[in-house]
Protein backbone atom coordinates (compact mmCIF):
# COMPACT_ATOMS: atom_id res chain seq x y z
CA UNK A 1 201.47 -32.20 12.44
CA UNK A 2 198.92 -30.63 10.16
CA UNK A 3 196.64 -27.78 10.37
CA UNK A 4 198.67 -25.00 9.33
CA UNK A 5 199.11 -23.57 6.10
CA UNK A 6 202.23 -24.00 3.61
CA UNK A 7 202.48 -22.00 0.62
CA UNK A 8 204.79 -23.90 -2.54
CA UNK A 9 206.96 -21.73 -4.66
CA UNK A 10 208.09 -23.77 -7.80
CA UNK A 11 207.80 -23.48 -11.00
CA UNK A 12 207.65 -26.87 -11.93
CA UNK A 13 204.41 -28.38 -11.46
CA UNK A 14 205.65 -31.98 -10.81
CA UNK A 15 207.53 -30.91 -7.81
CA UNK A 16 204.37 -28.44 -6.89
CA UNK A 17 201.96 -31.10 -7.02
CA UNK A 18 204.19 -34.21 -5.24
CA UNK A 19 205.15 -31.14 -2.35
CA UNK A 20 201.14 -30.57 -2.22
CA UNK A 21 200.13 -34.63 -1.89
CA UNK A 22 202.78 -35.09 0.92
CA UNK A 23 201.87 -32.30 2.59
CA UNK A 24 198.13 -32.41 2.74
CA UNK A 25 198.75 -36.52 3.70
CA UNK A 26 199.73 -34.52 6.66
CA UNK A 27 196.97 -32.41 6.82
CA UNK A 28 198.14 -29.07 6.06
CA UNK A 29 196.56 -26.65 4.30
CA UNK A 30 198.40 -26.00 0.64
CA UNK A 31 198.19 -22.81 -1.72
CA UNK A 32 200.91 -23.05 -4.40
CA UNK A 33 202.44 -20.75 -6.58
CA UNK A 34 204.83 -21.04 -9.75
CA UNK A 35 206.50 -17.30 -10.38
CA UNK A 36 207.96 -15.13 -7.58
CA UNK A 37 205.49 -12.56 -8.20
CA UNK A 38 202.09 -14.88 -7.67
CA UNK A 39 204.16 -15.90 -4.65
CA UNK A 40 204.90 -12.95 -3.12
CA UNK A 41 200.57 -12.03 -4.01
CA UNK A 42 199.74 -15.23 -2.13
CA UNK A 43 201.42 -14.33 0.33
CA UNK A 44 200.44 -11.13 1.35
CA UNK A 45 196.98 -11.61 0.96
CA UNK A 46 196.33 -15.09 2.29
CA UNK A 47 199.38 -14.97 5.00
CA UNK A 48 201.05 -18.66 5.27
CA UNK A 49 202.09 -20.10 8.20
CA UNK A 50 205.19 -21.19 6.18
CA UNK A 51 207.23 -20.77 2.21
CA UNK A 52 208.86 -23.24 0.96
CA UNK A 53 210.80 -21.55 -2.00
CA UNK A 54 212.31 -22.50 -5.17
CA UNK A 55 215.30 -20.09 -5.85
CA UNK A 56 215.49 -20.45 -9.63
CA UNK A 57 212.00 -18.95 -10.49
CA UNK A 58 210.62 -17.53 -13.86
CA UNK A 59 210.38 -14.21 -13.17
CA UNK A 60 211.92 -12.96 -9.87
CA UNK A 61 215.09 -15.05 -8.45
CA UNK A 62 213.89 -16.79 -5.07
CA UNK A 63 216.37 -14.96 -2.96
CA UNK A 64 214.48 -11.45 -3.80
CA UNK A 65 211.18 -13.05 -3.40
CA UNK A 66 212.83 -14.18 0.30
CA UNK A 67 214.19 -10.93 0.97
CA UNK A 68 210.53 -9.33 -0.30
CA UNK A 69 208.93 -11.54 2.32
CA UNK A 70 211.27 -10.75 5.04
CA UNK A 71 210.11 -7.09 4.39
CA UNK A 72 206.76 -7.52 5.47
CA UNK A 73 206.99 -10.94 7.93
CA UNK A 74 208.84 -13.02 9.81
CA UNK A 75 207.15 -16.20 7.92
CA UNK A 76 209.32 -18.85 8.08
CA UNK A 77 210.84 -20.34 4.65
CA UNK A 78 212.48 -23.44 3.88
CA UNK A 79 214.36 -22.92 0.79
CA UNK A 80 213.71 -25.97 -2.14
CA UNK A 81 216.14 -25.79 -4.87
CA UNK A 82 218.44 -27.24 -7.26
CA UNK A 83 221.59 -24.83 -6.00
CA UNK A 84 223.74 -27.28 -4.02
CA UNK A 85 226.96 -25.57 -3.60
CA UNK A 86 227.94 -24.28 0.18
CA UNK A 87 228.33 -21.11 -0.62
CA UNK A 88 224.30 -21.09 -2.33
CA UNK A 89 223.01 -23.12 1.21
CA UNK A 90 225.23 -20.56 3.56
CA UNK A 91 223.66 -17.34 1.45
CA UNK A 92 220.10 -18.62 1.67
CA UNK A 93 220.48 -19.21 5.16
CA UNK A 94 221.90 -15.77 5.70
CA UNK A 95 218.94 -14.43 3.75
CA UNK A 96 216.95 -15.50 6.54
CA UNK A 97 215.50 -19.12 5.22
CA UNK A 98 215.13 -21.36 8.07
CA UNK A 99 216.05 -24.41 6.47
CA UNK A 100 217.51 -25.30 3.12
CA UNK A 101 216.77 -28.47 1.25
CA UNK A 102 218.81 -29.56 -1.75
CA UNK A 103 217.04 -30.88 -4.88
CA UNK A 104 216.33 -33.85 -5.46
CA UNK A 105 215.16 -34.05 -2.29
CA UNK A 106 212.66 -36.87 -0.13
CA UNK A 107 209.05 -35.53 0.16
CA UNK A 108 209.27 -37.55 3.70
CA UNK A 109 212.48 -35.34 4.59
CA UNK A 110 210.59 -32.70 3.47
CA UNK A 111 207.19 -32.63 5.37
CA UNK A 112 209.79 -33.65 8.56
CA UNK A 113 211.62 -30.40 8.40
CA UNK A 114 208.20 -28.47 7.97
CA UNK A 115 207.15 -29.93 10.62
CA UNK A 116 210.29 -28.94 13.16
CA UNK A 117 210.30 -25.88 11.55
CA UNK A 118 206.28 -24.66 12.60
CA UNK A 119 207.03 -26.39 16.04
CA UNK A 120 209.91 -24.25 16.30
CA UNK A 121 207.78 -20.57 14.92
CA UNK A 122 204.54 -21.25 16.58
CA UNK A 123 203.78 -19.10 19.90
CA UNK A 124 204.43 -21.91 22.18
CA UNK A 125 206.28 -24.09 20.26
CA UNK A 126 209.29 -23.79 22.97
CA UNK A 127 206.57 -25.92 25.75
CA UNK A 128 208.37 -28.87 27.17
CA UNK A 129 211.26 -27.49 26.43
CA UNK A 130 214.04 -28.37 28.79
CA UNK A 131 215.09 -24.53 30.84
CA UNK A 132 218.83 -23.89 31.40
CA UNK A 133 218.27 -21.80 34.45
CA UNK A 134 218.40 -24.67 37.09
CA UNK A 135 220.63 -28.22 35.94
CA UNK A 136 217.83 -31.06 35.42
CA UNK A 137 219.76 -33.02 37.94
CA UNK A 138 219.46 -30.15 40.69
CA UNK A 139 215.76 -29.96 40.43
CA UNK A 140 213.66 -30.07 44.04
CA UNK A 141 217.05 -29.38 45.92
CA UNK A 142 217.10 -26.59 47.94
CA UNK A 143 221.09 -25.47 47.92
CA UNK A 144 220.77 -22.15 46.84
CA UNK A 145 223.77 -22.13 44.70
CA UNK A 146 223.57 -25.25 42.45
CA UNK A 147 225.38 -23.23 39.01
CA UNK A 148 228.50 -23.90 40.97
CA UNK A 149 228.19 -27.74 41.41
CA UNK A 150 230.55 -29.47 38.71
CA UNK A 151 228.64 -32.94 39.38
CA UNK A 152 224.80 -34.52 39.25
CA UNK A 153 224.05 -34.12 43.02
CA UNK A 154 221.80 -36.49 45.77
CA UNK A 155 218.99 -34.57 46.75
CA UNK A 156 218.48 -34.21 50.87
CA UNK A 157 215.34 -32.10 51.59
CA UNK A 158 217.99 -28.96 52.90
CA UNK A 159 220.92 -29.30 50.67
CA UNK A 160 222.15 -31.08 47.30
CA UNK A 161 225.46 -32.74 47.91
CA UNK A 162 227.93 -33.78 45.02
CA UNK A 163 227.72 -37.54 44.07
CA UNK A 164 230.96 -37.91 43.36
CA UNK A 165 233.87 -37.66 45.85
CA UNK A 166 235.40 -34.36 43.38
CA UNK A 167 235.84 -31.36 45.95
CA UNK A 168 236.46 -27.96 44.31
CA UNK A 169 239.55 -26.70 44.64
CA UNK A 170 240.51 -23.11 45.25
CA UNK A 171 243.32 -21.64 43.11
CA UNK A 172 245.73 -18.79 45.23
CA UNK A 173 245.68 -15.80 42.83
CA UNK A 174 249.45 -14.20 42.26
């Protein structure tokens, strides 16, 4: 997807610098990090399009640094850490990460769920996107009540008729 930029909160380099080769493969934009605190400076001054956080940081536990961002953005974060447990991936979701990825992890996996995730936060992203307001299968018919169809309909140029021989039934009320 590329051109976007992805800020890397770890403090272990290895996983900082495999993170950064996948990424800019893809042609993102890196800046990377390894305390909460240079983190949460990156970020405010140079503004990421997206975190991806380790929780178990030096200085400042990831979930503050999340909640620190949250106070001053809506950037989205996908959470990168070694705490597996339900009740750590449930919290961090709560927190307001948009993702959660459980070490050791697939670079591949990774750089996928960036991906979805900036399709998903970019102004936009929603295009193509399939609307709930009219049924797919309703689409150029004119009926002006096709929410109360139960089955895919055959288009006329006035009306949308039920393919299937169902008829609604009306239920007396008591």
């Amino acid at each position: 997807m590329g051109t976007a930029t992805v800020l890397v909160v770890d403090d272990e380099r290895k996983i900082r610098d495999t993170v950064r080769l996948f990424l800019e493969r893809q042609r993102y934009a890196v800046l990377l990090a390894s305390t909460g605190q240079q983190a949460l400076d990156v970020a405010g001054r140079l503004k990421p399009d997206l975190v991806v956080l380790d929780l178990m940081l030096p200085d400042l536990p990831g979930e503050e640094v999340a909640r620190s961002l949250r106070t001053i953005s809506q950037v989205p974060i996908i959470m990168l850490t070694a705490k597996a447990e339900e009740a750590d991936r449930v919290a961090g979701l709560r927190l307001g990460a948009d993702d959660y990825v459980v070490k050791p992890f697939s670079p591949l996996e990774l750089v996928a769920r960036v991906d979805a995730v900036l399709r998903r936060a970019r102004p936009g992203g929603a295009e193509g996107v399939l609307s709930f307001d009219q049924p797919s299968w309703s689409r150029g018919c004119t009926a002006t009540n096709t929410r109360a169809m139960s089955a895919p309909s055959t288009c006329t140029s006035r009306t949308c008729a039920p393919s299937s021989p169902t008829t609604p039934r009306r239920h007396a009320m008591s």
